[in-house]
Structure formats: structure tokens, C-alpha cells
PDB file of N, CA and C in Angstrom:
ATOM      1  N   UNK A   1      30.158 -72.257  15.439  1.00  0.00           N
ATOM      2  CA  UNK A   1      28.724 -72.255  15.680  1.00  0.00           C
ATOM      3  C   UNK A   1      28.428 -73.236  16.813  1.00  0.00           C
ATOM      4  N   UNK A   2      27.498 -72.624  17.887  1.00  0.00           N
ATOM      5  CA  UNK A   2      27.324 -74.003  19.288  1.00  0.00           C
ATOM      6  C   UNK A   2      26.391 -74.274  18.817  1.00  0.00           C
ATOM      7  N   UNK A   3      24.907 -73.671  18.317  1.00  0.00           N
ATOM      8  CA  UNK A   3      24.319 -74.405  18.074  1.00  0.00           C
ATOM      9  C   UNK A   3      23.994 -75.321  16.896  1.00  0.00           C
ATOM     10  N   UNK A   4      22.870 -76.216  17.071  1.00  0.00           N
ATOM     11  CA  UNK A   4      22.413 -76.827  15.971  1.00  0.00           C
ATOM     12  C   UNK A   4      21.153 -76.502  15.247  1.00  0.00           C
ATOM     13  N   UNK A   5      21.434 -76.312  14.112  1.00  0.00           N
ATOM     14  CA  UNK A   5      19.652 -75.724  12.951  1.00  0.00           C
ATOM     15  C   UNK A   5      19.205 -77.046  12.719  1.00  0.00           C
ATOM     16  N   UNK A   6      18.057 -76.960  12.832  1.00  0.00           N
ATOM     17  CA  UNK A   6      17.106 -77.790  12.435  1.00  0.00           C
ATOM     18  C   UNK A   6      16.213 -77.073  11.223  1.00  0.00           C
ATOM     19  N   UNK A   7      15.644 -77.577  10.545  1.00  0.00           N
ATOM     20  CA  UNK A   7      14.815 -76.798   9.130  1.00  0.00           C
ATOM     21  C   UNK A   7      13.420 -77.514   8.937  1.00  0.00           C
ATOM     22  N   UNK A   8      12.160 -77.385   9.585  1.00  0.00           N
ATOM     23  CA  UNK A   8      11.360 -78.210   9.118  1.00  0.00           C
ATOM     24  C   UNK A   8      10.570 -78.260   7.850  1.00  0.00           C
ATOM     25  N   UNK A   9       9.924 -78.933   7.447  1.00  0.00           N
ATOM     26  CA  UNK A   9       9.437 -79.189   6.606  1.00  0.00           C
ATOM     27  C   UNK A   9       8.327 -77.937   6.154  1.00  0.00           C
ATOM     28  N   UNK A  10       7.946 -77.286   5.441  1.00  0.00           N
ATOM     29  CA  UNK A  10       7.292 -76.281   5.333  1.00  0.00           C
ATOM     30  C   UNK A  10       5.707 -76.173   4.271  1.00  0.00           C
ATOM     31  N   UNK A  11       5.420 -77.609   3.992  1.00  0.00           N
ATOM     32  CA  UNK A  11       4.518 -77.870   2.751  1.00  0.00           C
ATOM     33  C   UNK A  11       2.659 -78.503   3.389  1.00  0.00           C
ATOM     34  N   UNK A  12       1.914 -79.316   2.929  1.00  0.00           N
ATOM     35  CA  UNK A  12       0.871 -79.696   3.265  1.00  0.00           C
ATOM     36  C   UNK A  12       0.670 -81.274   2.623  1.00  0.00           C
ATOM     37  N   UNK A  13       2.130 -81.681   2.438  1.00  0.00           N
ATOM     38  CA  UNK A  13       1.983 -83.205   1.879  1.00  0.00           C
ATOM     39  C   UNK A  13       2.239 -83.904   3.164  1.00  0.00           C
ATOM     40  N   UNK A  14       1.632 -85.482   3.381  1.00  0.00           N
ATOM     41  CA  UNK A  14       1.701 -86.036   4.486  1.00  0.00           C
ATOM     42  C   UNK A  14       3.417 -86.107   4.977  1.00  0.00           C
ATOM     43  N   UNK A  15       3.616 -86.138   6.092  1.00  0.00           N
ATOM     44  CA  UNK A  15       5.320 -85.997   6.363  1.00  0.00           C
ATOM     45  C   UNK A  15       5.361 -86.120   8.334  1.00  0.00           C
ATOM     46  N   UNK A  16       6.779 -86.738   8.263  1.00  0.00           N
ATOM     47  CA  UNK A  16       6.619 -87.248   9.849  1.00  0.00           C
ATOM     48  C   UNK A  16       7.784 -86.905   9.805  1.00  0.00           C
ATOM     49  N   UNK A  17       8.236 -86.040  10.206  1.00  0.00           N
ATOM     50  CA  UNK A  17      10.064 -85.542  11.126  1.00  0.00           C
ATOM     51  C   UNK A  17      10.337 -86.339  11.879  1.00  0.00           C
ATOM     52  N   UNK A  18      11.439 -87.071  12.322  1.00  0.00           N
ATOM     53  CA  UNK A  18      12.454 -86.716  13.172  1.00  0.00           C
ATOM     54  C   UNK A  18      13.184 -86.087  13.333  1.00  0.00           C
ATOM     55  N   UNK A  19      12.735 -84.881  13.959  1.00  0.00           N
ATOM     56  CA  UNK A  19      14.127 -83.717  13.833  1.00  0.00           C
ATOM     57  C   UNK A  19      14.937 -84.258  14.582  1.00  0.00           C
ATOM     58  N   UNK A  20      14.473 -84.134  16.040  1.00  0.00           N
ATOM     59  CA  UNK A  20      15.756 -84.649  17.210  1.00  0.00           C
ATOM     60  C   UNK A  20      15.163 -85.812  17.779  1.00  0.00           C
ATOM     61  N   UNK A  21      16.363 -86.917  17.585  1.00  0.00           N
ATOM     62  CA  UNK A  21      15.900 -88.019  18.272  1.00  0.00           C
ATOM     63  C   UNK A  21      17.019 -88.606  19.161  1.00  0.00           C
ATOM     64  N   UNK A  22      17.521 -88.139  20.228  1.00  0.00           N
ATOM     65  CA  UNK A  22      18.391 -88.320  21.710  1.00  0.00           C
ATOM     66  C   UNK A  22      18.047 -88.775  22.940  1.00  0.00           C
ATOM     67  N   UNK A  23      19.375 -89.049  23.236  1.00  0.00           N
ATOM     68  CA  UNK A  23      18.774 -89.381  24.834  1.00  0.00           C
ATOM     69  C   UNK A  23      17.799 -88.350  25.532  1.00  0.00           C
ATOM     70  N   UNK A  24      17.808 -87.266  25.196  1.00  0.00           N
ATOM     71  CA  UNK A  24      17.307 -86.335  26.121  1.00  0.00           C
ATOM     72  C   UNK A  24      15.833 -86.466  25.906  1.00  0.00           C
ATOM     73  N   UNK A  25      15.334 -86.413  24.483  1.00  0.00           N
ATOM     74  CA  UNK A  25      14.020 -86.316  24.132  1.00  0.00           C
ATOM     75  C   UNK A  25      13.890 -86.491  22.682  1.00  0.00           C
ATOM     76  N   UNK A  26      12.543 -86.858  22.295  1.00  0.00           N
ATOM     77  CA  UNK A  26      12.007 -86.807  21.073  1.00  0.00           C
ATOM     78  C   UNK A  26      11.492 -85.598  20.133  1.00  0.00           C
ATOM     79  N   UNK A  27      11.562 -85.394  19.497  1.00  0.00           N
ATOM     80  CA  UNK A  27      10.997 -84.335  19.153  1.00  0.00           C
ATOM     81  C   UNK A  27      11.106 -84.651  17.921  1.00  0.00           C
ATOM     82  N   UNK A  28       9.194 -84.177  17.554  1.00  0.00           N
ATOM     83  CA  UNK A  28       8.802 -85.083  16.040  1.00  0.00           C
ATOM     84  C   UNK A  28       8.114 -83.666  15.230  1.00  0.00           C
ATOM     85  N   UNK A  29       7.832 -83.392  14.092  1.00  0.00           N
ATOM     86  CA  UNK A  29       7.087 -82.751  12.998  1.00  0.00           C
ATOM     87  C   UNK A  29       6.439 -83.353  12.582  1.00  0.00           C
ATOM     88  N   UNK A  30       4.818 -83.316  12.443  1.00  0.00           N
ATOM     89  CA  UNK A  30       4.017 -84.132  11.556  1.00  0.00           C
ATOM     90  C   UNK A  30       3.001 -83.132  10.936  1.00  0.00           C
ATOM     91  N   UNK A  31       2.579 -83.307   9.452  1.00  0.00           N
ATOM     92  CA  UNK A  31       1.598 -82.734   8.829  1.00  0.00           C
ATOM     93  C   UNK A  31       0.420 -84.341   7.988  1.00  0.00           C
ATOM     94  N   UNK A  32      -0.798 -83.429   8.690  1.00  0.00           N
ATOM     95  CA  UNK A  32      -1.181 -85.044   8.204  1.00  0.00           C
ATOM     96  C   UNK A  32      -2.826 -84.406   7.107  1.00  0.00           C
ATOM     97  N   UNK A  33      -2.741 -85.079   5.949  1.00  0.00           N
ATOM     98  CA  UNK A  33      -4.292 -84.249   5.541  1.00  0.00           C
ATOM     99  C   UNK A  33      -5.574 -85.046   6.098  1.00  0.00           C
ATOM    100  N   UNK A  34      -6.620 -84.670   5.306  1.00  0.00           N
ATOM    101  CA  UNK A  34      -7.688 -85.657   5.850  1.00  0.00           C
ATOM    102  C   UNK A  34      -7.784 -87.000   5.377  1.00  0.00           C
ATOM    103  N   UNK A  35      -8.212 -87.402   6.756  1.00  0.00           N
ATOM    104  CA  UNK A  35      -8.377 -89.111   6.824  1.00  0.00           C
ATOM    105  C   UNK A  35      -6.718 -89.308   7.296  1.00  0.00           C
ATOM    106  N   UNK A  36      -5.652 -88.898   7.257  1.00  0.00           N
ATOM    107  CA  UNK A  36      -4.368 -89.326   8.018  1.00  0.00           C
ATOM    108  C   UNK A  36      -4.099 -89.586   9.147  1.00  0.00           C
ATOM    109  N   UNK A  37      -3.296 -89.866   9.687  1.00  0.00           N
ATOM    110  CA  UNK A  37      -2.549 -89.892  10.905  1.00  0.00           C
ATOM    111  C   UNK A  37      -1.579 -90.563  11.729  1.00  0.00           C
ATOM    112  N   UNK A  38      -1.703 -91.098  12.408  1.00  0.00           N
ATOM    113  CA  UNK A  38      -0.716 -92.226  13.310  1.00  0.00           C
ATOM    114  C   UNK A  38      -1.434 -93.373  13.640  1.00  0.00           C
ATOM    115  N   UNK A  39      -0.888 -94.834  13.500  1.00  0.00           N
ATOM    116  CA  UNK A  39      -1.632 -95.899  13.909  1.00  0.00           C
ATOM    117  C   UNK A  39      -2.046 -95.774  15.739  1.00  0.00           C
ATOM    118  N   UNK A  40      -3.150 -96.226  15.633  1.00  0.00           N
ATOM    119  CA  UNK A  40      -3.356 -96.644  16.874  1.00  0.00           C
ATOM    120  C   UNK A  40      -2.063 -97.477  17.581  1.00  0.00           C
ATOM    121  N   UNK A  41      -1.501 -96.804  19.069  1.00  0.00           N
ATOM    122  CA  UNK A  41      -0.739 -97.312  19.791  1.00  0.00           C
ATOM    123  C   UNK A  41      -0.818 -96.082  21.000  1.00  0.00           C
ATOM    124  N   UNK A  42      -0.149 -97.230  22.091  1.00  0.00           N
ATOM    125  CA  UNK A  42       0.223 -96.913  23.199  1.00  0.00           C
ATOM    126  C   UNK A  42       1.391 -96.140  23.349  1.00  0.00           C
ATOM    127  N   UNK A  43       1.013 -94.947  24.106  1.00  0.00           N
ATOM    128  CA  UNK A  43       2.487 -93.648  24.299  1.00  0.00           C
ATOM    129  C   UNK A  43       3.447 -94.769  25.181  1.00  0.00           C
ATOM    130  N   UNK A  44       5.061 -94.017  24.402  1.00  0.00           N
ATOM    131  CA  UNK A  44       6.119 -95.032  25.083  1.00  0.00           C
ATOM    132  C   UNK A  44       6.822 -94.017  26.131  1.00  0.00           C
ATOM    133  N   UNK A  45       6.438 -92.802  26.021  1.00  0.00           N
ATOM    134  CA  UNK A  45       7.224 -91.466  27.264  1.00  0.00           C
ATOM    135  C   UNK A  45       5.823 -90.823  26.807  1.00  0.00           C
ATOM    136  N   UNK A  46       5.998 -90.202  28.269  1.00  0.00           N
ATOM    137  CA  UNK A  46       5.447 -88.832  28.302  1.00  0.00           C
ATOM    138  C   UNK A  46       5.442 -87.471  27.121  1.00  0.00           C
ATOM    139  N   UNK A  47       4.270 -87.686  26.661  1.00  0.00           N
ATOM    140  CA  UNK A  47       3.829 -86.677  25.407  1.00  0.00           C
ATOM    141  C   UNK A  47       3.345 -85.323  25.523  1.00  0.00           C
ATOM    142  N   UNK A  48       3.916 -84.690  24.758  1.00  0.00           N
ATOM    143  CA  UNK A  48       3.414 -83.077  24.534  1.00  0.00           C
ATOM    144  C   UNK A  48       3.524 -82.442  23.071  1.00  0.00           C
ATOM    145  N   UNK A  49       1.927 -82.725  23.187  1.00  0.00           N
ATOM    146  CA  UNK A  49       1.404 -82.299  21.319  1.00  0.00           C
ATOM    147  C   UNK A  49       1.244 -81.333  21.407  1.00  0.00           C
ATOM    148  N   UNK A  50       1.794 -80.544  20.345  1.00  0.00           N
ATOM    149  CA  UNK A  50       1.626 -78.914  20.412  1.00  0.00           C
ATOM    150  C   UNK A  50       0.563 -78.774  18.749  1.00  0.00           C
ATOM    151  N   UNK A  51      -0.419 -78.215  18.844  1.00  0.00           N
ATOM    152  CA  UNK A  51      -1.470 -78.344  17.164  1.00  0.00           C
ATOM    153  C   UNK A  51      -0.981 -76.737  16.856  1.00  0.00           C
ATOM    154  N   UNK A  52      -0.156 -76.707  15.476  1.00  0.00           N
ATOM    155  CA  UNK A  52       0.436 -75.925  15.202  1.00  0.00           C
ATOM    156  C   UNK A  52      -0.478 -75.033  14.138  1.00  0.00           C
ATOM    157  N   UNK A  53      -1.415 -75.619  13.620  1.00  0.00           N
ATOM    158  CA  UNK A  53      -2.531 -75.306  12.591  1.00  0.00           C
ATOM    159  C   UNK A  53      -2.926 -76.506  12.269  1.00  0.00           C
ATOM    160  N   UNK A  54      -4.773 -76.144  12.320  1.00  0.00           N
ATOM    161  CA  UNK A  54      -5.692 -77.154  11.540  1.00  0.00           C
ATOM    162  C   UNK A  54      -6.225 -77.999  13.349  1.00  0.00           C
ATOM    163  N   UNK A  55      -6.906 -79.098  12.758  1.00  0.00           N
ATOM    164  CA  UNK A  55      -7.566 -79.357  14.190  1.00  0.00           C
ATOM    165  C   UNK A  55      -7.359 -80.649  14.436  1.00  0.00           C
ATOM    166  N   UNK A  56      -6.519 -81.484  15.239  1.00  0.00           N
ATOM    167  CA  UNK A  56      -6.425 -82.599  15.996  1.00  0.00           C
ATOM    168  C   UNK A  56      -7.799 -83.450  16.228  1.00  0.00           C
ATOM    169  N   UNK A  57      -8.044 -84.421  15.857  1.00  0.00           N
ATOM    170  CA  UNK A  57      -9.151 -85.445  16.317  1.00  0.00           C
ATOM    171  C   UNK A  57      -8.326 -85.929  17.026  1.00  0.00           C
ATOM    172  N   UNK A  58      -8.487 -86.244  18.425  1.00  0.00           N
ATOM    173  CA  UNK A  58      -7.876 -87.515  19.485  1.00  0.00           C
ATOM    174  C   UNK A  58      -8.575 -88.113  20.242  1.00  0.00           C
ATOM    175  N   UNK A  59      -8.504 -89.499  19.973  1.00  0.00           N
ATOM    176  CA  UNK A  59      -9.035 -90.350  21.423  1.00  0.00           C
ATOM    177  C   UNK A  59      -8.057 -91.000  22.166  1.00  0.00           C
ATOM    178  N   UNK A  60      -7.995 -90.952  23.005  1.00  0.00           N
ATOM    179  CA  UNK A  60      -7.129 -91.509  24.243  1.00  0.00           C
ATOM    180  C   UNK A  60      -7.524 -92.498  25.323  1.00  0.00           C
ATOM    181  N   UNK A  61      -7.437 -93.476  25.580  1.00  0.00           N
ATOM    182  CA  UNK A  61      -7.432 -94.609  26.767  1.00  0.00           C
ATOM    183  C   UNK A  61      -8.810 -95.136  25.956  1.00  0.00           C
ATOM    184  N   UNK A  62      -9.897 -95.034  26.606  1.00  0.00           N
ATOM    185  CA  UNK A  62     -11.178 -95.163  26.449  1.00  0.00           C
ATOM    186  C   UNK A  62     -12.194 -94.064  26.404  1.00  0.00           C
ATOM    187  N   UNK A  63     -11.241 -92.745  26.019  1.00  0.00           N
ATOM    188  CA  UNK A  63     -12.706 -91.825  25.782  1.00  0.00           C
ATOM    189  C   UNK A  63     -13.042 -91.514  24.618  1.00  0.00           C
ATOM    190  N   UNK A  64     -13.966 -90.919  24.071  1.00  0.00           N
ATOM    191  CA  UNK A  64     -14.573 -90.709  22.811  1.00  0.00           C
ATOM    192  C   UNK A  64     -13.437 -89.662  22.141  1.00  0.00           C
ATOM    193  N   UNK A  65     -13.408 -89.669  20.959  1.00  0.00           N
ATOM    194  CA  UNK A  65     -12.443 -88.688  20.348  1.00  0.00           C
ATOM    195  C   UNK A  65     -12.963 -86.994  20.904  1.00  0.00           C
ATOM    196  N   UNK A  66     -11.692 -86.757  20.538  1.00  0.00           N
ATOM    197  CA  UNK A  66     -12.252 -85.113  21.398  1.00  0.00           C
ATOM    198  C   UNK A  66     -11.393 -84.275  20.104  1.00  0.00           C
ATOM    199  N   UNK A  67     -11.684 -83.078  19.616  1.00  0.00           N
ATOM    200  CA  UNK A  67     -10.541 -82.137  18.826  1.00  0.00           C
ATOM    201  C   UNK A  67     -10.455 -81.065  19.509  1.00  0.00           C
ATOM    202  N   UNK A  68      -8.497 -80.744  19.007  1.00  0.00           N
ATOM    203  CA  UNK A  68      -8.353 -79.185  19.466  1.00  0.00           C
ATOM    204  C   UNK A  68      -7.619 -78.798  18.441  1.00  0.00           C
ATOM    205  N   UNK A  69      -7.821 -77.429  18.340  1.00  0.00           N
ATOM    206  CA  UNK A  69      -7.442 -76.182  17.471  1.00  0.00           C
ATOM    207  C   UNK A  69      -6.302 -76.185  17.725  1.00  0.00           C
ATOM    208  N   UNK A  70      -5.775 -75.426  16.650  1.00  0.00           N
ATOM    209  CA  UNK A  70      -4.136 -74.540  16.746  1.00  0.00           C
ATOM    210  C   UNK A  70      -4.052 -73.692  17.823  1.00  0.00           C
ATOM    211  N   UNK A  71      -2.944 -73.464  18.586  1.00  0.00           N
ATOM    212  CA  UNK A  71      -2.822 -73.008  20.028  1.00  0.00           C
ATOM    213  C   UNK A  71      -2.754 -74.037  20.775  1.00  0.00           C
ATOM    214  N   UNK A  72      -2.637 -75.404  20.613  1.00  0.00           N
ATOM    215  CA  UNK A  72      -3.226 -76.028  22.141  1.00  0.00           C
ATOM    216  C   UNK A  72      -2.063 -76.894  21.927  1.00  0.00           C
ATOM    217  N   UNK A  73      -1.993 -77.019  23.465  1.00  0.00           N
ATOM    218  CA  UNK A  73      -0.866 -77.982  23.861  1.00  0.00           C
ATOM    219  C   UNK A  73      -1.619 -79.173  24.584  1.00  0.00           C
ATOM    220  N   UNK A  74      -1.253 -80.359  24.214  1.00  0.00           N
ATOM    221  CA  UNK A  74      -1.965 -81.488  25.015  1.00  0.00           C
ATOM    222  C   UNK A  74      -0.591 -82.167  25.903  1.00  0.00           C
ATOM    223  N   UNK A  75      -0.912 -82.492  26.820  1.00  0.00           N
ATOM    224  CA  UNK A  75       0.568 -83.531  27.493  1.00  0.00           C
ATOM    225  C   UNK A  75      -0.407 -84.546  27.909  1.00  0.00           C
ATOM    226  N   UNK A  76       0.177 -85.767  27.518  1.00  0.00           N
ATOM    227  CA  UNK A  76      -0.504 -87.287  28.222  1.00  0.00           C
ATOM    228  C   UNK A  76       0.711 -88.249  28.408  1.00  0.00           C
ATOM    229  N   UNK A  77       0.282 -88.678  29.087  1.00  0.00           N
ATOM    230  CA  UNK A  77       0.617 -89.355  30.280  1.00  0.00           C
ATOM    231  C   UNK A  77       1.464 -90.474  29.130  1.00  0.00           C
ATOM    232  N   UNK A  78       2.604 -91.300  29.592  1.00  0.00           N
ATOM    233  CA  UNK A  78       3.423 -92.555  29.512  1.00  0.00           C
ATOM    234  C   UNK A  78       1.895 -93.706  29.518  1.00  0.00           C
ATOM    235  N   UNK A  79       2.112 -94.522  28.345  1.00  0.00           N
ATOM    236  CA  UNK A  79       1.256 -95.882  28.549  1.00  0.00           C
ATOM    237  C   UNK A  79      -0.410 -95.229  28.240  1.00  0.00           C
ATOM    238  N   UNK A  80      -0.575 -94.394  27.517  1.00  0.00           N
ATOM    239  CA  UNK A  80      -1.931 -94.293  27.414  1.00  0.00           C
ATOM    240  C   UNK A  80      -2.301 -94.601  26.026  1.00  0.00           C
ATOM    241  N   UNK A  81      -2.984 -95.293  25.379  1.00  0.00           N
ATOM    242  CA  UNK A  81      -3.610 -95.664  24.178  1.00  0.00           C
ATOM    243  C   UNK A  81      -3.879 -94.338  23.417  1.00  0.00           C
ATOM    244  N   UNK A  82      -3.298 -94.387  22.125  1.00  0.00           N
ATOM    245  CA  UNK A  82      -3.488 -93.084  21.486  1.00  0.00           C
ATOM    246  C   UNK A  82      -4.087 -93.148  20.211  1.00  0.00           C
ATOM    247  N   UNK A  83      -5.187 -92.616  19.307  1.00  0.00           N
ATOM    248  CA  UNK A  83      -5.389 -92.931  17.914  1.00  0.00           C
ATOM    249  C   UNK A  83      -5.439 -91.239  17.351  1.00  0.00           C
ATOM    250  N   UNK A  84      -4.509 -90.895  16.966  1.00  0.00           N
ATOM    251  CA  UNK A  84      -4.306 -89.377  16.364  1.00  0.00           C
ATOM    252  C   UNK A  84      -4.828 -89.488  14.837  1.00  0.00           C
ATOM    253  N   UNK A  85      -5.995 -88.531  14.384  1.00  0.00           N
ATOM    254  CA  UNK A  85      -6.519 -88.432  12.851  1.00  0.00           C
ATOM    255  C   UNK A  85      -6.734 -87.288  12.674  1.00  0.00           C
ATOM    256  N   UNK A  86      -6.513 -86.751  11.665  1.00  0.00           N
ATOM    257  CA  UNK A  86      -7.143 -85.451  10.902  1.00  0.00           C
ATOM    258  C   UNK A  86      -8.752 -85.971  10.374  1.00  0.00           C
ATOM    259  N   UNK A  87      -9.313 -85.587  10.840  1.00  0.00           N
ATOM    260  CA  UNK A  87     -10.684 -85.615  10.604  1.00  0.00           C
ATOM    261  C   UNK A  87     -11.521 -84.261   9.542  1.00  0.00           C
ATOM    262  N   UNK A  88     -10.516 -83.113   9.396  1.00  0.00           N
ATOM    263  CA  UNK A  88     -11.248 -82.195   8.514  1.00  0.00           C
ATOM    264  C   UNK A  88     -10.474 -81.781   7.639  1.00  0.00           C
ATOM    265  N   UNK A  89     -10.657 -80.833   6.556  1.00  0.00           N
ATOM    266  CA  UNK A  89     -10.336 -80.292   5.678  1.00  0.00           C
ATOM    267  C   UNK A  89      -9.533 -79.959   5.312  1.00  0.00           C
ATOM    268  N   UNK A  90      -8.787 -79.038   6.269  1.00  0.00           N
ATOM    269  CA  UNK A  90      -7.481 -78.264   6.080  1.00  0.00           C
ATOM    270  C   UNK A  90      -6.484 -79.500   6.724  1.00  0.00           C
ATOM    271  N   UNK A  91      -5.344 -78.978   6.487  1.00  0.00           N
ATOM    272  CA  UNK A  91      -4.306 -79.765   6.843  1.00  0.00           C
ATOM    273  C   UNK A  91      -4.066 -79.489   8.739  1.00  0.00           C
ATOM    274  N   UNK A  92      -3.621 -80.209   8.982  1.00  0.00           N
ATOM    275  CA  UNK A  92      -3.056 -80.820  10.157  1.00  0.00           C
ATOM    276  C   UNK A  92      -1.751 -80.705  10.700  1.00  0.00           C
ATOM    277  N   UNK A  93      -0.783 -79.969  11.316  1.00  0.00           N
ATOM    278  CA  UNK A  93       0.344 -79.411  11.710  1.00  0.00           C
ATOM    279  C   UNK A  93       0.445 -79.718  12.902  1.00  0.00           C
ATOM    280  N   UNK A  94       1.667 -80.700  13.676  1.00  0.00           N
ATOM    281  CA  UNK A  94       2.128 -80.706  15.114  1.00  0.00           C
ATOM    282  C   UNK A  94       3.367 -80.991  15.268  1.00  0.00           C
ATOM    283  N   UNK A  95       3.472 -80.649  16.462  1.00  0.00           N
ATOM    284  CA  UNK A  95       4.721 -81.028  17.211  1.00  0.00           C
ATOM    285  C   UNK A  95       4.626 -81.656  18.136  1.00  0.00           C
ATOM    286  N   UNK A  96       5.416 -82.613  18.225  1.00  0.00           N
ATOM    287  CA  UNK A  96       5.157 -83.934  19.312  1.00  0.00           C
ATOM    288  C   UNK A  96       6.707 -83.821  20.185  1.00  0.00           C
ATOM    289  N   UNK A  97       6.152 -84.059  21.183  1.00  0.00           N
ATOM    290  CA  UNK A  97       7.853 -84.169  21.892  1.00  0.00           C
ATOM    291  C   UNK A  97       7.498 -85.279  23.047  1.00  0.00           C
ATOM    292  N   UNK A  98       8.300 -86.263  22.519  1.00  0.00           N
ATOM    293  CA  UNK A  98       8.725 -87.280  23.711  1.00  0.00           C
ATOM    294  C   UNK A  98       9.409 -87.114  25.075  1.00  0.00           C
ATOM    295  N   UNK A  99       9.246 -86.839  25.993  1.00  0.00           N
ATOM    296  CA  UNK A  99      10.107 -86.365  27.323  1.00  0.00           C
ATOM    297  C   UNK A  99      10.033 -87.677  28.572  1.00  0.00           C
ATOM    298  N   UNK A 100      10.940 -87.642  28.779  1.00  0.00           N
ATOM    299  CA  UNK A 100      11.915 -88.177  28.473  1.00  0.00           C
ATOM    300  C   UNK A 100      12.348 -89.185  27.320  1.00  0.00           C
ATOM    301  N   UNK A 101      13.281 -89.080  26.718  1.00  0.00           N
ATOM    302  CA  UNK A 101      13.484 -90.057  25.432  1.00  0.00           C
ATOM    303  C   UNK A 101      12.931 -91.566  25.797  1.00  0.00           C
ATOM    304  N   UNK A 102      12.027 -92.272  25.101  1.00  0.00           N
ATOM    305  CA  UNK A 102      11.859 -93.325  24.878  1.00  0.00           C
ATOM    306  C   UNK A 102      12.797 -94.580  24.823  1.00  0.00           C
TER     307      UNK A 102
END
């Protein structure tokens, strides 16, 4: 077998993957319910949130929180202040990928 399986997590309880964590890149799984999320901090690589279902609250640097739906890909920038929350109802599904590895 060349490649490698990965299996993510498939439920609606809070949960943070590391699937792949390499030199090459990060690549994270998170399901978060309401009121959850990630502490406030500063991106350490270049980010690309993919909202897999449910709706992203984000504020970034100094702007007001903004949300996006399932479908959306966000990429931000290395060094930008991040506060990621589930702000509604349903659960919260992403994929985060660090590029270049941290």
C-alpha cells in the first residue's frame, strides 16, 4: 500500500484532529458546538479554513466578527490575530490546513 488512510472523526462532540502534522503542512479536523472554539491567538503559517458544515463566527486582526457557511474556504495570512467560535446552533465542522508547516 503507498498510500496513507487517515479516518476522521465522524460525530458532533467537541474534537480537534491532528491528522497530519509534517514538515510539509498541518492539517487539522475540528468540530466545535455552541459557544466553542479556539483560544484567541495569532496564525503561526499561512491558513486555509475550509467550513465543512454549520457556520464559522470569525474575527481577525481588528475587524468585527464576520460568519461563513459550509462551502467556504477562508485563507489568511501568517501573523494575523485569530478568535474562531461557533456562535449558533448546529454544530460546527472544519478543516484547517497550515501551509507551510509551522
Amino acid at each position: 500500500m503507498i498510500e496513507t488512510v487517515f479516518k476522521l472523526y465522524q460525530g458532533n462532540d467537541k474534537t480537534v484532529e491532528k491528522v497530519v502534522f509534517d514538515e510539509n503542512l498541518n492539517y487539522i479536523h475540528a468540530v466545535f458546538n455552541k459557544g466553542e472554539g479556539l483560544p484567541e491567538h495569532d496564525s503561526n503559517s499561512n491558513v486555509y479554513m475550509t467550513i465543512l458544515r454549520g457556520t464559522l463566527s470569525i474575527a481577525l486582526g481588528s475587524q468585527e466578527t464576520r460568519e461563513y457557511g459550509s462551502g467556504t474556504l477562508l485563507k489568511i495570512p501568517v501573523g494575523t490575530k485569530m478568535n474562531v467560535k461557533n456562535l449558533r446552533n448546529e454544530p460546527l465542522e472544519l478543516i484547517i490546513v497550515k501551509a507551510p508547516a509551522p
